[in-house]
Protein backbone atom coordinates (compact mmCIF):
# COMPACT_ATOMS: atom_id res chain seq x y z
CA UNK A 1 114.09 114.16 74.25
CA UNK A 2 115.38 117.46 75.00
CA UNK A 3 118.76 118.98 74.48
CA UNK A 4 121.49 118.11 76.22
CA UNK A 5 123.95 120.80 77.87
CA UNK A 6 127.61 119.95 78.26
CA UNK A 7 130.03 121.88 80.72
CA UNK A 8 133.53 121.46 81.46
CA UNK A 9 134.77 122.16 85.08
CA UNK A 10 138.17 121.78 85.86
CA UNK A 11 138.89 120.54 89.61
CA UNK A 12 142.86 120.90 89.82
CA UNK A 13 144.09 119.13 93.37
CA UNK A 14 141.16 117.74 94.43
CA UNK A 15 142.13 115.28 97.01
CA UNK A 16 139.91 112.27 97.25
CA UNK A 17 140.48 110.15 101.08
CA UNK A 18 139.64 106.43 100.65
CA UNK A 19 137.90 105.56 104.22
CA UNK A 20 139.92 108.51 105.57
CA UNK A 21 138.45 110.30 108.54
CA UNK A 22 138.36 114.15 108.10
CA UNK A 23 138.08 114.40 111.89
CA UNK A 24 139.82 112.03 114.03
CA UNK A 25 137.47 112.23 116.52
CA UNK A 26 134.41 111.42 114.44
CA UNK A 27 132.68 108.46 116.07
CA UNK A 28 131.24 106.96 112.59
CA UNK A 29 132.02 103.19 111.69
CA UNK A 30 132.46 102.40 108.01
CA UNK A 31 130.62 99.45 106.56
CA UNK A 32 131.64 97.80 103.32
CA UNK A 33 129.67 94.65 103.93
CA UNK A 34 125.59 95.40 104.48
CA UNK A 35 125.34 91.76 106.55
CA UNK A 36 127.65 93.38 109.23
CA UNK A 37 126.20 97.17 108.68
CA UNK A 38 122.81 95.21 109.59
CA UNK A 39 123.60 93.91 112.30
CA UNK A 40 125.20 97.08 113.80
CA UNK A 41 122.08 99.11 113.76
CA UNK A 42 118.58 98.19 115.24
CA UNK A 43 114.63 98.34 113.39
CA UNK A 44 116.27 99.07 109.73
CA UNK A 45 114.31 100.29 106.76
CA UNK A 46 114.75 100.53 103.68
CA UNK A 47 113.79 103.64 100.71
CA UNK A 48 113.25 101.73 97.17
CA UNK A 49 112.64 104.91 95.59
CA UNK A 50 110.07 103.25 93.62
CA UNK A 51 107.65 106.10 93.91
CA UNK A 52 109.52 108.48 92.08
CA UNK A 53 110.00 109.06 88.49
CA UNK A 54 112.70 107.36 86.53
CA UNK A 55 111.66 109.47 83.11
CA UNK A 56 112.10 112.98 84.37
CA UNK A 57 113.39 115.32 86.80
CA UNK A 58 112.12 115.42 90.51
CA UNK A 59 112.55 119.17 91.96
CA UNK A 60 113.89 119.33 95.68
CA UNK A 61 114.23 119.18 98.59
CA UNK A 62 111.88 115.97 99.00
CA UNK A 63 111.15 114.52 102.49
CA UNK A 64 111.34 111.20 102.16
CA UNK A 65 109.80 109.06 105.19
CA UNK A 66 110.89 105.02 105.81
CA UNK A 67 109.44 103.02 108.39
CA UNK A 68 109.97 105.18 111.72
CA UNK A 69 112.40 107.45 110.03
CA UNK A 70 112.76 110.69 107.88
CA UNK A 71 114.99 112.69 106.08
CA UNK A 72 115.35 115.51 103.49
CA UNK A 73 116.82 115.16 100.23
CA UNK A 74 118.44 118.17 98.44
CA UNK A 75 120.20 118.29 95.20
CA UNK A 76 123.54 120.90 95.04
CA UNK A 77 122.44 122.94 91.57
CA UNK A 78 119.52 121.55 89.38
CA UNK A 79 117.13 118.75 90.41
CA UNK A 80 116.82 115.22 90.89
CA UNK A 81 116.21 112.76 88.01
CA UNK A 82 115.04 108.95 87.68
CA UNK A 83 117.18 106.06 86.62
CA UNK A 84 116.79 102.60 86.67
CA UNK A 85 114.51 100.54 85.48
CA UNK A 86 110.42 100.25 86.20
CA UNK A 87 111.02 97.18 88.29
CA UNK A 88 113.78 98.74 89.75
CA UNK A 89 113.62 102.78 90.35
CA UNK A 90 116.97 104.82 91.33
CA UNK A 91 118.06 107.97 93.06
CA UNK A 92 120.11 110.43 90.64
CA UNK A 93 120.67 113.59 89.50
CA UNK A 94 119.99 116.17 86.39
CA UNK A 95 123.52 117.34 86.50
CA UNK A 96 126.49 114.66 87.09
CA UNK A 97 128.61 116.96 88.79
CA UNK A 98 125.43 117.70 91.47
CA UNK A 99 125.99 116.12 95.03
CA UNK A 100 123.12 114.62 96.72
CA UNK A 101 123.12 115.86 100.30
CA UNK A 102 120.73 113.99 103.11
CA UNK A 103 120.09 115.63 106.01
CA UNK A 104 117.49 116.40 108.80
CA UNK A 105 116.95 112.82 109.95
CA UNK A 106 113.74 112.45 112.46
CA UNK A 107 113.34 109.13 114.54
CA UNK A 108 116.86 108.68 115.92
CA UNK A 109 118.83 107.49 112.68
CA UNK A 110 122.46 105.87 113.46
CA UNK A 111 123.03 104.28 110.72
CA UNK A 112 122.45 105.28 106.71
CA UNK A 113 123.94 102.60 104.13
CA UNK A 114 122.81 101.31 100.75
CA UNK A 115 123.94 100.54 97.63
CA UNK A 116 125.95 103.81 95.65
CA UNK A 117 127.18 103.72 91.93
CA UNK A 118 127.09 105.79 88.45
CA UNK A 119 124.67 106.22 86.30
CA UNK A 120 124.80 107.28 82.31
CA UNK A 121 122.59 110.01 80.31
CA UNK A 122 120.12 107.62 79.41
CA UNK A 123 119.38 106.23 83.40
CA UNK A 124 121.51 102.99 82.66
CA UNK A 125 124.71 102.27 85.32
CA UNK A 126 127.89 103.87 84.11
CA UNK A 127 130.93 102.55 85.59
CA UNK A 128 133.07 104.91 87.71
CA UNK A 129 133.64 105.70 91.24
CA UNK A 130 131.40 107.54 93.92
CA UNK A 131 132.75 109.83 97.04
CA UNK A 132 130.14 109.71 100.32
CA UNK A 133 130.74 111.41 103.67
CA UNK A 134 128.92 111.29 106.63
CA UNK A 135 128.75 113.46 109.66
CA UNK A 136 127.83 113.21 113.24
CA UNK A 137 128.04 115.10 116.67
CA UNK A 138 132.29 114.57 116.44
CA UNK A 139 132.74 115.38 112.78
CA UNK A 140 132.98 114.21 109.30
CA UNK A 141 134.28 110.90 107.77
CA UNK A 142 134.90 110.08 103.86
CA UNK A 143 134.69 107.00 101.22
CA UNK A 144 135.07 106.71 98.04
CA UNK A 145 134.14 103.36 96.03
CA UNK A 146 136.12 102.82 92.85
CA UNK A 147 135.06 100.80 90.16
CA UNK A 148 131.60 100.85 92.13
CA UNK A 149 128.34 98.62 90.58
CA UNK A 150 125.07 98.60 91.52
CA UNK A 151 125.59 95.85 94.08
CA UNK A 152 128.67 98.21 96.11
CA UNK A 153 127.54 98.64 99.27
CA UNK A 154 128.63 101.02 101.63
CA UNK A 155 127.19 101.74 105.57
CA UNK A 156 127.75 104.39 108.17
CA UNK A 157 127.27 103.72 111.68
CA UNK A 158 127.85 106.28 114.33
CA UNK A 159 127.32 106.41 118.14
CA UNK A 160 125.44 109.79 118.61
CA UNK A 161 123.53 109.60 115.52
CA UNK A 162 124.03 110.61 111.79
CA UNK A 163 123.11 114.24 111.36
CA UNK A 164 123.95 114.10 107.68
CA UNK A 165 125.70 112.65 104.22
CA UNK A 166 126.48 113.36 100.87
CA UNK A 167 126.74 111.19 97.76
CA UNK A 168 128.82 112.85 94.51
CA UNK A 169 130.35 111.01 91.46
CA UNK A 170 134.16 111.21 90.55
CA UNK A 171 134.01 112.49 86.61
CA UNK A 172 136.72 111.32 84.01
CA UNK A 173 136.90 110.57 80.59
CA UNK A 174 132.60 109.91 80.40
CA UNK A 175 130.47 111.94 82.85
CA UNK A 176 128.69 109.66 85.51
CA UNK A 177 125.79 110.80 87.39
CA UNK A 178 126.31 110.05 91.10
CA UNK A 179 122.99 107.16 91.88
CA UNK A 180 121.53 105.47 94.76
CA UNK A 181 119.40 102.39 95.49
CA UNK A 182 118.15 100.60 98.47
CA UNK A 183 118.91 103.59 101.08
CA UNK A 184 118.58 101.87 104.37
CA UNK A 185 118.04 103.63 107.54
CA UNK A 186 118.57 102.24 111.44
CA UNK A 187 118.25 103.02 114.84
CA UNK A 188 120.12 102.70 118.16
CA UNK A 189 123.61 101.02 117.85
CA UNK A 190 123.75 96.92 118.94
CA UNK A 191 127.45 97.34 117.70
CA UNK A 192 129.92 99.08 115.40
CA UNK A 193 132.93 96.94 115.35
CA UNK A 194 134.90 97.88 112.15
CA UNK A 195 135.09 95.49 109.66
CA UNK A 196 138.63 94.25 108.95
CA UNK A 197 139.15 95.82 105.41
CA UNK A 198 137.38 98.94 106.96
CA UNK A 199 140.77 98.83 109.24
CA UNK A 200 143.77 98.67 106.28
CA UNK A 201 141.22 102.04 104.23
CA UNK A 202 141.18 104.42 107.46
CA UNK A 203 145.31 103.37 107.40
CA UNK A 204 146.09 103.41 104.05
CA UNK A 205 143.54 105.92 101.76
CA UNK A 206 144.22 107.44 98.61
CA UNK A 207 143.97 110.69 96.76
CA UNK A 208 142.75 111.67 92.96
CA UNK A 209 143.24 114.49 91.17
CA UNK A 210 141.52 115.58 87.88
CA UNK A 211 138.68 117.20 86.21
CA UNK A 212 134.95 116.67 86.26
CA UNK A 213 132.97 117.27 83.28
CA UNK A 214 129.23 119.14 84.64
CA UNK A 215 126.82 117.32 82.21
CA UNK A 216 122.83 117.97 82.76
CA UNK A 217 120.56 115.24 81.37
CA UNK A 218 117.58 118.21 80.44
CA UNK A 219 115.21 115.44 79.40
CA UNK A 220 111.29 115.64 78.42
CA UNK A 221 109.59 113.09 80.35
């Protein structure tokens, strides 16, 4: 096991929007429940992950291909690195202050959910809250997921096709590494009605303010 580096990064007003649109024109539906994100898309497929490591860092950008879709995978500062377990393989980071950003989709993509959570230095699932976004032709639309576990699902659905999204990890008191399983992609919208809870978050929404503590796992395989 290799040393472990430890940064502190203070984020002073950091404003975090709970299912708060940052464009009001954005066309994107947000899915908390993946029966109903399902059924809003068409031909979905699903990225396990399962091919990549879970005991060492993964440089990037990857492109990743699922069933008749693609995508790239980029990491903000360092690389990617596995979590999980070997029956079960994850999507993280090296640093837990890195955002995951997907972009570049190929086979006419609409909708991009799957299950987003924490993960600790070791790989294991670290409680604490994720932010996504997701953009389209009309603009950019935000979630976060507090308290999130490994079965928190969240789904974006737009009407001209997801051009990109982001996964990050809110820091507190014990860094978390922002993680993703189960990435499912789908095609041409059947329908995009919003779920009613999806209703009261794009009313209500919420902001958080604090620090994030930039942590890098820097692990021998």
């Amino acid at each position: 096991v290799g040393g472990k580096m430890i940064q502190m990064k203070f984020l002073a007003g950091a404003a975090l929007a709970l299912g708060l649109s940052s464009n009001a024109n954005a066309a994107i539906t947000i899915f908390t429940d993946q029966a109903s994100f399902l059924a809003a898309v068409s031909a979905p497929a699903t990225d396990t992950f399962q091919d990549l490591s879970i005991s060492g860092s993964t440089p990037g950008p990857l492109t990743r291909t699922v069933g008749a879709y693609g995508y790239q995978a980029s990491v903000s500062t360092t690389t990617f690195y596995g979590a999980g377990t070997s029956a079960d393989h994850w999507f993280s980071t090296n640093t837990a202050t890195d955002t995951i950003s997907l972009v570049d989709f190929t086979g006419g993509v609409f909708g991009v959910g799957g299950n987003f959570f924490g993960s600790n230095i070791s790989g294991g699932f670290a409680a604490g809250g994720v932010v996504l976004t997701a953009t389209d032709a009309d603009g950019t639309v935000s979630h976060t997921i507090s308290n999130a576990s490994t079965s928190s699902f969240l789904g974006f659905v737009s009407t001209s096709g997801v051009t990109g999204m982001t996964l990050a990890s809110i820091q507190g008191g014990s860094a978390v590494w922002p993680t993703a399983d189960n990435l499912i992609l789908g095609g041409q919208v059947l329908s995009a009605v919003p779920e009613p809870a999806t209703w009261a978050m794009m009313i209500i929404g919420f902001g958080a303010v604090g620090s994030m503590v930039r942590t890098s796992r820097g692990r021998n395989a």
